[in-house]
Structures are given as C-alpha cells and as structure tokens.
PDB file of N, CA and C in Angstrom:
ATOM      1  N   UNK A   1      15.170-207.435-171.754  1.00  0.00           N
ATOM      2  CA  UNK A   1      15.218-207.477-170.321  1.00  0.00           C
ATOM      3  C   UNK A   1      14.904-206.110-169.707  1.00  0.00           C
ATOM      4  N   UNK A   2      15.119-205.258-170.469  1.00  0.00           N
ATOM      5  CA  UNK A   2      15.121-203.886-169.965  1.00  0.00           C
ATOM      6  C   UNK A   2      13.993-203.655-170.352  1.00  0.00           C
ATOM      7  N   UNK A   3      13.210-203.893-171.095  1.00  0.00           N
ATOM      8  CA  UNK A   3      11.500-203.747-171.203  1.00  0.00           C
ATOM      9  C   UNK A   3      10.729-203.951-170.343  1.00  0.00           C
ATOM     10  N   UNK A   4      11.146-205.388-170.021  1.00  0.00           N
ATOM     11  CA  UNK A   4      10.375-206.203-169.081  1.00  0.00           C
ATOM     12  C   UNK A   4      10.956-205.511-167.375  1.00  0.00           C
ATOM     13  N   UNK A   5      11.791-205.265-167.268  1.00  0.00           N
ATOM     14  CA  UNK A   5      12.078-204.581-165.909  1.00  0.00           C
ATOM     15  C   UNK A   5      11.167-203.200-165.482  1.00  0.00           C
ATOM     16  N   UNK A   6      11.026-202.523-166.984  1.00  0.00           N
ATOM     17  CA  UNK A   6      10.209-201.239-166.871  1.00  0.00           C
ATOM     18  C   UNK A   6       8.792-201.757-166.692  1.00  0.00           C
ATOM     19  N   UNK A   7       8.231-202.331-166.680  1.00  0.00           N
ATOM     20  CA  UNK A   7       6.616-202.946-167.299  1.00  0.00           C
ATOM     21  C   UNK A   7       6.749-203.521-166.140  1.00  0.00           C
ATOM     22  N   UNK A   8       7.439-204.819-165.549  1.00  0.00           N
ATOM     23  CA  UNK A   8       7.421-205.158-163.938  1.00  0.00           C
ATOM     24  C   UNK A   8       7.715-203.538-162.937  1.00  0.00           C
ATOM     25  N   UNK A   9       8.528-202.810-162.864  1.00  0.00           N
ATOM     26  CA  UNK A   9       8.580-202.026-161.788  1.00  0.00           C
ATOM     27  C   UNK A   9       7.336-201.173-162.186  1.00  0.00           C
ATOM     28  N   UNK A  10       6.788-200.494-163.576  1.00  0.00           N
ATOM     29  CA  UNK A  10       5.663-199.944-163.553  1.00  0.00           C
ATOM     30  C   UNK A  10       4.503-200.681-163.194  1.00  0.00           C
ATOM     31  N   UNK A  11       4.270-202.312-162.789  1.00  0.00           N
ATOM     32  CA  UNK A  11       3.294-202.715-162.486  1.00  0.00           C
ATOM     33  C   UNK A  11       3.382-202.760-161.015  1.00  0.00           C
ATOM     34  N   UNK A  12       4.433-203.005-160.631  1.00  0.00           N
ATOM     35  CA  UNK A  12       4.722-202.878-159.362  1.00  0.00           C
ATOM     36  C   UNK A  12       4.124-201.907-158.042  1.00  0.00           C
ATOM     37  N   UNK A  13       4.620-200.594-158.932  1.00  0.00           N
ATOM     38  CA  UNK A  13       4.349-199.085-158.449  1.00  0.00           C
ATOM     39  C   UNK A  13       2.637-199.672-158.708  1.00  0.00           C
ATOM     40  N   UNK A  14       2.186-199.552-159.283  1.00  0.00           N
ATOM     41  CA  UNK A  14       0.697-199.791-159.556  1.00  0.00           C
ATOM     42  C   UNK A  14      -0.088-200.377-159.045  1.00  0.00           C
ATOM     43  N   UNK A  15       0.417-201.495-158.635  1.00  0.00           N
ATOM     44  CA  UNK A  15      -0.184-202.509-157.723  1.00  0.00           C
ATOM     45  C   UNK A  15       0.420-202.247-156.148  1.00  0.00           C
ATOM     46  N   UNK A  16       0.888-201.220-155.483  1.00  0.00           N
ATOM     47  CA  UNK A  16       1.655-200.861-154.460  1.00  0.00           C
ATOM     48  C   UNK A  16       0.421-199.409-154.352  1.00  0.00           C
ATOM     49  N   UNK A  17       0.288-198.574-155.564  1.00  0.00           N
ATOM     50  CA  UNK A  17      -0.480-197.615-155.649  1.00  0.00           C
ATOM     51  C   UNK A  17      -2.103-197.594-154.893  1.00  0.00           C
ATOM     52  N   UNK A  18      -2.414-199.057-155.201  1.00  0.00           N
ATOM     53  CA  UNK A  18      -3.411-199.211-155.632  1.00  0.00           C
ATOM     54  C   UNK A  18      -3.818-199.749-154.025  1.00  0.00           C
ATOM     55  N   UNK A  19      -3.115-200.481-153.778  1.00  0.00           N
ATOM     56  CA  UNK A  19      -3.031-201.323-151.894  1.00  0.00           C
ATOM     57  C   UNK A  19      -2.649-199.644-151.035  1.00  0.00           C
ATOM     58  N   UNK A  20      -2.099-198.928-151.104  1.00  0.00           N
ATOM     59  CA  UNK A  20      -1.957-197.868-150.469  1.00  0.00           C
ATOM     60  C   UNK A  20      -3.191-196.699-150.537  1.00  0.00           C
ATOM     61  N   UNK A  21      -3.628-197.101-151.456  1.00  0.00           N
ATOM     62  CA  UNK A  21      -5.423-195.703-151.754  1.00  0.00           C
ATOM     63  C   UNK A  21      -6.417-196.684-150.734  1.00  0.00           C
ATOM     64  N   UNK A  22      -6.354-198.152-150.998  1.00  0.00           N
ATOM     65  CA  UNK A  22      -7.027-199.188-150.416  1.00  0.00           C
ATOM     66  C   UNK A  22      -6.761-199.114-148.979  1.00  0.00           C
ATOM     67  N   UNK A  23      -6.022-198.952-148.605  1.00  0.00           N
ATOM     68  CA  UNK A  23      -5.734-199.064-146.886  1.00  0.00           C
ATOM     69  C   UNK A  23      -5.903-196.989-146.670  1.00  0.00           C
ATOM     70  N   UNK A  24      -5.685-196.355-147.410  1.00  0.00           N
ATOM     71  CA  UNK A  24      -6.413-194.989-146.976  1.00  0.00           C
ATOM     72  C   UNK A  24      -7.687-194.973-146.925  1.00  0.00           C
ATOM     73  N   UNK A  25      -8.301-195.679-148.010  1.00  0.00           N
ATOM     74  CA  UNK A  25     -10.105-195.613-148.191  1.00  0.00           C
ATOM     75  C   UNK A  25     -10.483-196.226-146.985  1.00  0.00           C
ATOM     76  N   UNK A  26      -9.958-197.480-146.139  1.00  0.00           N
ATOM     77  CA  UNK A  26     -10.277-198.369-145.267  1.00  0.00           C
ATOM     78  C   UNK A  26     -10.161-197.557-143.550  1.00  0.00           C
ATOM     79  N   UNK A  27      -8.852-196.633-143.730  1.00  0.00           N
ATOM     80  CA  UNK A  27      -8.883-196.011-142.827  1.00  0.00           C
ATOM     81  C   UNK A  27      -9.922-194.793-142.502  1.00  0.00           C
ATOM     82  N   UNK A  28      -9.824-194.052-143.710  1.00  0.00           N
ATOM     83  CA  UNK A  28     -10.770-193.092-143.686  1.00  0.00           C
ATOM     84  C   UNK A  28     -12.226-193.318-143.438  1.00  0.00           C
ATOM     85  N   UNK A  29     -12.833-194.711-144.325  1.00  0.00           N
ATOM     86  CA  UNK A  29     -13.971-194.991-143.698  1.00  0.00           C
ATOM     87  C   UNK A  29     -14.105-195.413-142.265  1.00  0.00           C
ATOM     88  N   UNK A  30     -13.082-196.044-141.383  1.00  0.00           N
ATOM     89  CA  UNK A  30     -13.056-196.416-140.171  1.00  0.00           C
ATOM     90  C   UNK A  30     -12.882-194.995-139.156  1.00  0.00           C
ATOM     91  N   UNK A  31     -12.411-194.197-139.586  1.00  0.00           N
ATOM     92  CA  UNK A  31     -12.528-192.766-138.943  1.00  0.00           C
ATOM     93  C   UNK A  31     -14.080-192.352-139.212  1.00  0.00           C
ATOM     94  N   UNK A  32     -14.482-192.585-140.228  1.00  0.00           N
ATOM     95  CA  UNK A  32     -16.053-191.836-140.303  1.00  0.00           C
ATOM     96  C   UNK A  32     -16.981-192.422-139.607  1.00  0.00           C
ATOM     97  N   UNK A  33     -16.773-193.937-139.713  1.00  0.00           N
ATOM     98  CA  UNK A  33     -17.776-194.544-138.411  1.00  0.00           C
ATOM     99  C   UNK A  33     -17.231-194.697-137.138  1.00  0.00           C
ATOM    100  N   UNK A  34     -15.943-194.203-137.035  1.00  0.00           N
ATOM    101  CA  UNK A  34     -16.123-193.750-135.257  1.00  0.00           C
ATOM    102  C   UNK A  34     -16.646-192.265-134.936  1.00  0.00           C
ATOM    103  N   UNK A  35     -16.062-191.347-135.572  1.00  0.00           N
ATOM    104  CA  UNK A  35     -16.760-190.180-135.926  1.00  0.00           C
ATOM    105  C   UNK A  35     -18.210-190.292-135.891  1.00  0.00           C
ATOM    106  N   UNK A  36     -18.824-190.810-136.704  1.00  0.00           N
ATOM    107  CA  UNK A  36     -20.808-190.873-136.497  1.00  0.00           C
ATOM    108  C   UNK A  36     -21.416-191.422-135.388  1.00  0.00           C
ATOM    109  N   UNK A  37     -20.660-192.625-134.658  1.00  0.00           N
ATOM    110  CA  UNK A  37     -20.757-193.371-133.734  1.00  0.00           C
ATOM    111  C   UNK A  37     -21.161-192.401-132.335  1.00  0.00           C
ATOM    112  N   UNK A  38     -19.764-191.405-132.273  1.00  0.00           N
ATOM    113  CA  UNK A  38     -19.275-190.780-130.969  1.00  0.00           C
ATOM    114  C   UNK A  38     -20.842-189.262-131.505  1.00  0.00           C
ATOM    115  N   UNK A  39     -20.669-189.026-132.116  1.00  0.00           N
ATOM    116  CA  UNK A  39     -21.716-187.874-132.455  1.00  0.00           C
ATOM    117  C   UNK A  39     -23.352-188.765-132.498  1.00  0.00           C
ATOM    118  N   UNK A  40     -23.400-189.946-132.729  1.00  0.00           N
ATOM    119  CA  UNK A  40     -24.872-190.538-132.467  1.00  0.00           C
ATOM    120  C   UNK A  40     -25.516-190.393-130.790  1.00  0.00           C
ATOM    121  N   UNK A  41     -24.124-191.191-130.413  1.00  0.00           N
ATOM    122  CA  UNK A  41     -23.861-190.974-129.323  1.00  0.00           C
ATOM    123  C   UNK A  41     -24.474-189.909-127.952  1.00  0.00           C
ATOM    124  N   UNK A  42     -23.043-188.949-128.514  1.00  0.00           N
ATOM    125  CA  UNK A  42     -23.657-187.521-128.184  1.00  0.00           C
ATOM    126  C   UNK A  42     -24.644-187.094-127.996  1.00  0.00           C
ATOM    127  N   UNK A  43     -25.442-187.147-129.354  1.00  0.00           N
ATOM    128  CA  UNK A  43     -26.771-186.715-129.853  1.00  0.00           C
ATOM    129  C   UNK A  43     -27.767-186.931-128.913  1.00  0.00           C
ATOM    130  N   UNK A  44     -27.845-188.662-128.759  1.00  0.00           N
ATOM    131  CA  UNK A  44     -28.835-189.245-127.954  1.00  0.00           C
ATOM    132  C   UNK A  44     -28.652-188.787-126.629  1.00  0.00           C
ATOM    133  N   UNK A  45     -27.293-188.946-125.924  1.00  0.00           N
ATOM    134  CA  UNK A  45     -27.332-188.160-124.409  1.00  0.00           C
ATOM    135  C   UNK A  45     -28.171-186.895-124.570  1.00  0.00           C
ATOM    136  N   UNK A  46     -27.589-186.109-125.322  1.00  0.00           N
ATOM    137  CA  UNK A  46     -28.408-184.702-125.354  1.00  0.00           C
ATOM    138  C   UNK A  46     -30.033-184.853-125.369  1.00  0.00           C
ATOM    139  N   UNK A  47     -30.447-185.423-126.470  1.00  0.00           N
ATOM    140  CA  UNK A  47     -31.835-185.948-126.396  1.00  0.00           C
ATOM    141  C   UNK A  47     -32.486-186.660-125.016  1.00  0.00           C
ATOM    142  N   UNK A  48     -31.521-187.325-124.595  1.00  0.00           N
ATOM    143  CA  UNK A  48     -31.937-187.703-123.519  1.00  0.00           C
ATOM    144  C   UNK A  48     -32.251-187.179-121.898  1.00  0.00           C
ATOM    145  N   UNK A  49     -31.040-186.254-121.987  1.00  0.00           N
ATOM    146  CA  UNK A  49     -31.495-184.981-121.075  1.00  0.00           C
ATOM    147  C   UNK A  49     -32.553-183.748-121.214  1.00  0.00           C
ATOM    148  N   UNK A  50     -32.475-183.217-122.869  1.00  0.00           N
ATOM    149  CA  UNK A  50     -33.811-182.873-122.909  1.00  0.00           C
ATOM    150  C   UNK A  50     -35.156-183.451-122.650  1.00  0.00           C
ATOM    151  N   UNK A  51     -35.442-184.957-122.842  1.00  0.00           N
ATOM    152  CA  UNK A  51     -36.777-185.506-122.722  1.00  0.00           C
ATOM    153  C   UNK A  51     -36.711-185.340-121.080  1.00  0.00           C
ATOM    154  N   UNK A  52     -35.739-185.686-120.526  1.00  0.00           N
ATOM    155  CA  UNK A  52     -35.647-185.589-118.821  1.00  0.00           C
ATOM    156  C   UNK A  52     -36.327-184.339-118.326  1.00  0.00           C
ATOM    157  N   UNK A  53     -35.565-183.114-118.920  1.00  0.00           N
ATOM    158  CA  UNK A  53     -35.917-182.065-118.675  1.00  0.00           C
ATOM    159  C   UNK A  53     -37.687-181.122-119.065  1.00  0.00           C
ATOM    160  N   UNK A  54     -37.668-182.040-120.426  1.00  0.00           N
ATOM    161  CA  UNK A  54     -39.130-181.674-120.486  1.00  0.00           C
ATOM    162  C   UNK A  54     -39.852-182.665-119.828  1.00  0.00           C
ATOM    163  N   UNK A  55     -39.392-183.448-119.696  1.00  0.00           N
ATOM    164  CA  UNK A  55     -40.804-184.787-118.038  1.00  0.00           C
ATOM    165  C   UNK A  55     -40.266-183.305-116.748  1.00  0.00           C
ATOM    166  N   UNK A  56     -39.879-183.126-116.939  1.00  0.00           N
ATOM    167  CA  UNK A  56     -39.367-182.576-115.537  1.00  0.00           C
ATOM    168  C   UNK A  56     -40.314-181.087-115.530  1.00  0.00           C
ATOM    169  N   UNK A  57     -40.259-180.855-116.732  1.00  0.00           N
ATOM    170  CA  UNK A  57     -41.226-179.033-116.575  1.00  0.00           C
ATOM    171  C   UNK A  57     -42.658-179.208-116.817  1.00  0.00           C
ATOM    172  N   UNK A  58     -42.798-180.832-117.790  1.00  0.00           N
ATOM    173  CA  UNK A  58     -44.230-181.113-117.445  1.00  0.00           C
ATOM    174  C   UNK A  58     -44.990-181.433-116.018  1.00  0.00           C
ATOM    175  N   UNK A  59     -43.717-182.028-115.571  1.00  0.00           N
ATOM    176  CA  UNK A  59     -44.339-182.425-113.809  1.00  0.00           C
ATOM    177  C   UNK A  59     -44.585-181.198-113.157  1.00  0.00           C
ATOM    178  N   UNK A  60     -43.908-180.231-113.467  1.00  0.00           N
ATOM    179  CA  UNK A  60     -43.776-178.666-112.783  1.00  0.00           C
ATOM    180  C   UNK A  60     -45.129-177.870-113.456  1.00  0.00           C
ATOM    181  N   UNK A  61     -45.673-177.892-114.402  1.00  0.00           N
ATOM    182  CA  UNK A  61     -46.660-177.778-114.871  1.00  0.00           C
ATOM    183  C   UNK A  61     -47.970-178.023-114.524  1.00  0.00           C
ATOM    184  N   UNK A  62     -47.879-179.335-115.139  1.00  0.00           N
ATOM    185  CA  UNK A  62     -49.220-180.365-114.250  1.00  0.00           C
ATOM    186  C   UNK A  62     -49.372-179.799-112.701  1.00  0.00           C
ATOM    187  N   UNK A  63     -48.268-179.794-111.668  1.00  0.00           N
ATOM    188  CA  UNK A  63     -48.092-179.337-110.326  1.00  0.00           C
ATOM    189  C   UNK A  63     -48.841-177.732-110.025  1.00  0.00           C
ATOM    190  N   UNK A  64     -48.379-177.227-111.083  1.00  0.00           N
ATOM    191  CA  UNK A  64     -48.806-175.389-111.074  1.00  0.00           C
ATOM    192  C   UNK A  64     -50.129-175.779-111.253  1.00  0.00           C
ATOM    193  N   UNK A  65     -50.751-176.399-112.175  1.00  0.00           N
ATOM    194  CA  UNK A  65     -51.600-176.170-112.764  1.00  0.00           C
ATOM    195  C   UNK A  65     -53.040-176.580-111.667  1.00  0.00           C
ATOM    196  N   UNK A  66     -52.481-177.712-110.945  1.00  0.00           N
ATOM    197  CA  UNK A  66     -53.360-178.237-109.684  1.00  0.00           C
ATOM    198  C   UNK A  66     -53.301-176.934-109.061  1.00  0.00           C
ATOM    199  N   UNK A  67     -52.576-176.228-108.156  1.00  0.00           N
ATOM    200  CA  UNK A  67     -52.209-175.021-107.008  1.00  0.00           C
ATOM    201  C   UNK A  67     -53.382-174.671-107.986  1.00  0.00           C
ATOM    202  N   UNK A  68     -53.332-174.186-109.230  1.00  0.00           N
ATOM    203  CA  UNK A  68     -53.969-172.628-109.631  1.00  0.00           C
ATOM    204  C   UNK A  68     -55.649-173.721-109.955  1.00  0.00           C
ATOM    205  N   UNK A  69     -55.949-174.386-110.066  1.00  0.00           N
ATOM    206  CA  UNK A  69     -56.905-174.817-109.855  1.00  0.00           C
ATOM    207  C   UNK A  69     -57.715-174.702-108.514  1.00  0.00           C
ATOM    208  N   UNK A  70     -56.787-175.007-107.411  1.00  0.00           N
ATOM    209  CA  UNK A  70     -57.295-175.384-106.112  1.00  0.00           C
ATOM    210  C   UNK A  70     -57.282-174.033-105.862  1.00  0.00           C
ATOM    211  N   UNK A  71     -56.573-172.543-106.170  1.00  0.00           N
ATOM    212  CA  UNK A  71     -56.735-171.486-105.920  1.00  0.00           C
ATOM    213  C   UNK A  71     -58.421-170.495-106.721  1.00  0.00           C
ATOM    214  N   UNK A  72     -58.153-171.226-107.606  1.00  0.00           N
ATOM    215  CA  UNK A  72     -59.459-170.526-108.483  1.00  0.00           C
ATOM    216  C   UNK A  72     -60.702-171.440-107.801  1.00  0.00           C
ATOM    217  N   UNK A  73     -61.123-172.634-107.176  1.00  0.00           N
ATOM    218  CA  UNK A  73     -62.054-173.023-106.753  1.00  0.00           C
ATOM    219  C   UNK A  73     -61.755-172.611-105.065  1.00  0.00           C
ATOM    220  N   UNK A  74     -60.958-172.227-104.599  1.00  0.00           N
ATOM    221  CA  UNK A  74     -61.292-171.484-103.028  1.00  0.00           C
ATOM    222  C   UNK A  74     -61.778-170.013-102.951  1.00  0.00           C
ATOM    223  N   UNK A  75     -61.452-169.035-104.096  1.00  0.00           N
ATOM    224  CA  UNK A  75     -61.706-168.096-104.427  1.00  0.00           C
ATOM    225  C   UNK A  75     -63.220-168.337-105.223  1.00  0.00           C
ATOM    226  N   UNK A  76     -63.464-169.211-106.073  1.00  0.00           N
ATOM    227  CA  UNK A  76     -64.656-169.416-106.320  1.00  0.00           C
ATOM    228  C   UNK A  76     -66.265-169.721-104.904  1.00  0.00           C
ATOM    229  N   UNK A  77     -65.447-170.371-104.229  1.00  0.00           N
ATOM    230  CA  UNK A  77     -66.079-170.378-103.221  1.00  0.00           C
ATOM    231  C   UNK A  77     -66.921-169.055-101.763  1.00  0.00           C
ATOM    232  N   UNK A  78     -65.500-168.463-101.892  1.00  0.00           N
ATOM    233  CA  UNK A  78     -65.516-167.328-101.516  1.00  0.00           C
ATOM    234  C   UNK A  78     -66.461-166.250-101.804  1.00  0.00           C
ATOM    235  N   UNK A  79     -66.332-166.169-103.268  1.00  0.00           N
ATOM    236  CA  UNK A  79     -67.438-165.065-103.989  1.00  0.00           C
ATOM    237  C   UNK A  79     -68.312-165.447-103.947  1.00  0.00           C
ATOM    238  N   UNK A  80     -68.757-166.818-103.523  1.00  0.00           N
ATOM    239  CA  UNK A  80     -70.122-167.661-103.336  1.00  0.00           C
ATOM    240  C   UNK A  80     -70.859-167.184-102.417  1.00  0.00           C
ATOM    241  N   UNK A  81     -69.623-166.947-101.500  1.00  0.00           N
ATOM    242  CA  UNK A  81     -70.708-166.759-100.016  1.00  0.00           C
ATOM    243  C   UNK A  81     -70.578-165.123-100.004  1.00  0.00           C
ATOM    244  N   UNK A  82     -69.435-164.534-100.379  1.00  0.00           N
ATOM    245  CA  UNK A  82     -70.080-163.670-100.098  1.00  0.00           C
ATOM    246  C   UNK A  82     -70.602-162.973-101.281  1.00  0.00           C
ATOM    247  N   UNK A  83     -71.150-163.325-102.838  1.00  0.00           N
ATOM    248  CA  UNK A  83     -72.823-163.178-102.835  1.00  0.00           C
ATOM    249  C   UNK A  83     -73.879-163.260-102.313  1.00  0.00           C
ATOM    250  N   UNK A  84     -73.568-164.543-101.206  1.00  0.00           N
ATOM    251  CA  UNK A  84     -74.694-164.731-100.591  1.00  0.00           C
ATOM    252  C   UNK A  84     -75.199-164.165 -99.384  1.00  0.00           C
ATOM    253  N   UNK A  85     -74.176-163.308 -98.652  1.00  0.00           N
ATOM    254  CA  UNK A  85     -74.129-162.639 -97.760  1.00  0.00           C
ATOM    255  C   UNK A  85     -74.481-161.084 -98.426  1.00  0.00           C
ATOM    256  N   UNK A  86     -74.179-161.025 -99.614  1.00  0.00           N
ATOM    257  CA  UNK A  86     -74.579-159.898 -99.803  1.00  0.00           C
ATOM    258  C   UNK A  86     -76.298-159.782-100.717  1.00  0.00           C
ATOM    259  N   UNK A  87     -76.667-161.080-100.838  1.00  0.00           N
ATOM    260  CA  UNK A  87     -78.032-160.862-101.434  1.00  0.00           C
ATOM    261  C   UNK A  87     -78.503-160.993-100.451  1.00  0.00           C
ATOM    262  N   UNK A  88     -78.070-161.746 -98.966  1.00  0.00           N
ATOM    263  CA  UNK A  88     -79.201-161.435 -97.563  1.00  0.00           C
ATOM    264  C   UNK A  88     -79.232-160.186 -97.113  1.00  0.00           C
ATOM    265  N   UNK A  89     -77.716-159.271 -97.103  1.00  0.00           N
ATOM    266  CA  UNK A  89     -77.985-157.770 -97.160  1.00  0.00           C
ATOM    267  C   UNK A  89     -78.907-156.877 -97.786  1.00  0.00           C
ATOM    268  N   UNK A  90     -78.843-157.262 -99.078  1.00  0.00           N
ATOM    269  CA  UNK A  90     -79.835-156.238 -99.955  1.00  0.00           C
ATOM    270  C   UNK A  90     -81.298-156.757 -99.918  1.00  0.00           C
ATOM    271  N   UNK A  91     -81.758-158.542 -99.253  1.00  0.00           N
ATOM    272  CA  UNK A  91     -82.703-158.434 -98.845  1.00  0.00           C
ATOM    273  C   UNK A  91     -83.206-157.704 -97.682  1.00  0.00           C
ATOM    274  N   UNK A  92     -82.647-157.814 -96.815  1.00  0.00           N
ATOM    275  CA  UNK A  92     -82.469-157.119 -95.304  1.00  0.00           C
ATOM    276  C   UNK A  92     -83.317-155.380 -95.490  1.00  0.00           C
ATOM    277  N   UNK A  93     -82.378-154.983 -96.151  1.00  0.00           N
ATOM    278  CA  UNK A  93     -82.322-153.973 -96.301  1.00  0.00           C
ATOM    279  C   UNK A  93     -82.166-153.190 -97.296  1.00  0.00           C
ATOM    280  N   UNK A  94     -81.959-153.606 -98.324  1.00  0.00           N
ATOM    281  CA  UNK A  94     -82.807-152.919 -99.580  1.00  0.00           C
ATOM    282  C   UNK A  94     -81.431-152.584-100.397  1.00  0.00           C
ATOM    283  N   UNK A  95     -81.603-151.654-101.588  1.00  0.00           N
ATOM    284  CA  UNK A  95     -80.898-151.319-102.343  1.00  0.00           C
ATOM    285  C   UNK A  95     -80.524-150.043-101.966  1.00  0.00           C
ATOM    286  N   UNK A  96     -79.287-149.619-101.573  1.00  0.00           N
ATOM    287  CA  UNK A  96     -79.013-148.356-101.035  1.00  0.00           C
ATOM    288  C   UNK A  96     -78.610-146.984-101.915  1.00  0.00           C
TER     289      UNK A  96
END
C-alpha cells in the first residue's frame, strides 16, 4: 500500500507538473501574440504616417518643381528679348 501511495502521489505531482508548464506555455504564447499584434499594429500606423508624409513632400515637390519651372521659362523669355534688343543695338550701331 505504501508503494502504491508513493507511485500514485509521484504520478500525481507529474501529471499536475505537466498541466501547470501546459497552462504557462499557453499563457506565454498568448502574451506573445498580443505582444506582436500591438507592435504590428504600431508598426503599420507608423508606416502609415510616413507614406502620408512622403505623399505630402512629394506634393510639395512636384509644387516647387512647377514655380521653378515657370520661373526658368519667364527668365528664359526675358533673355530672349533682351538678346533681341540687344542684337538690334549692335545692328544699329555697331560693335563698340
């Protein structure tokens, strides 16, 4: 009887051992996928304000990039005429 009491309470402990690692493993994995979840999460907001922010400096870009266009063809224009005001000068009147 006293055999069998040791061999039942050592199976006992064992099978008690074994349900207690089992409900830690279960918890611990349930912490890691809320953990990855909340950091996926995260991640993507962040990503998502960067793509915002780069649409946002491309629009600011594209925008500059028209101004300095429309500035280099009014200035292009400019030197147009007055080449041309200045080749009717040096026809006029010669090379000084």
């Amino acid at each position: 009887m006293v055999i069998w009491s040791i061999i039942h309470a050592h199976t006992r402990d064992k099978r008690q051992a074994e349900q207690d690692r089992t409900k830690w493993e279960e918890w611990i994995m349930a912490q890691v996928k809320h953990n990855s979840a909340e950091a996926l999460t995260n991640m993507q907001d962040k990503l998502d304000d960067l793509q915002r922010d780069f649409d946002n400096l491309s629009h600011e870009k594209e925008h500059m990039a028209q101004q300095y266009e429309q500035q280099i063809s009014t200035l292009r224009r400019a030197n147009t005429i007055l080449r041309q005001e200045n080749d009717k000068y040096h026809a006029k009147y010669g090379n000084l």
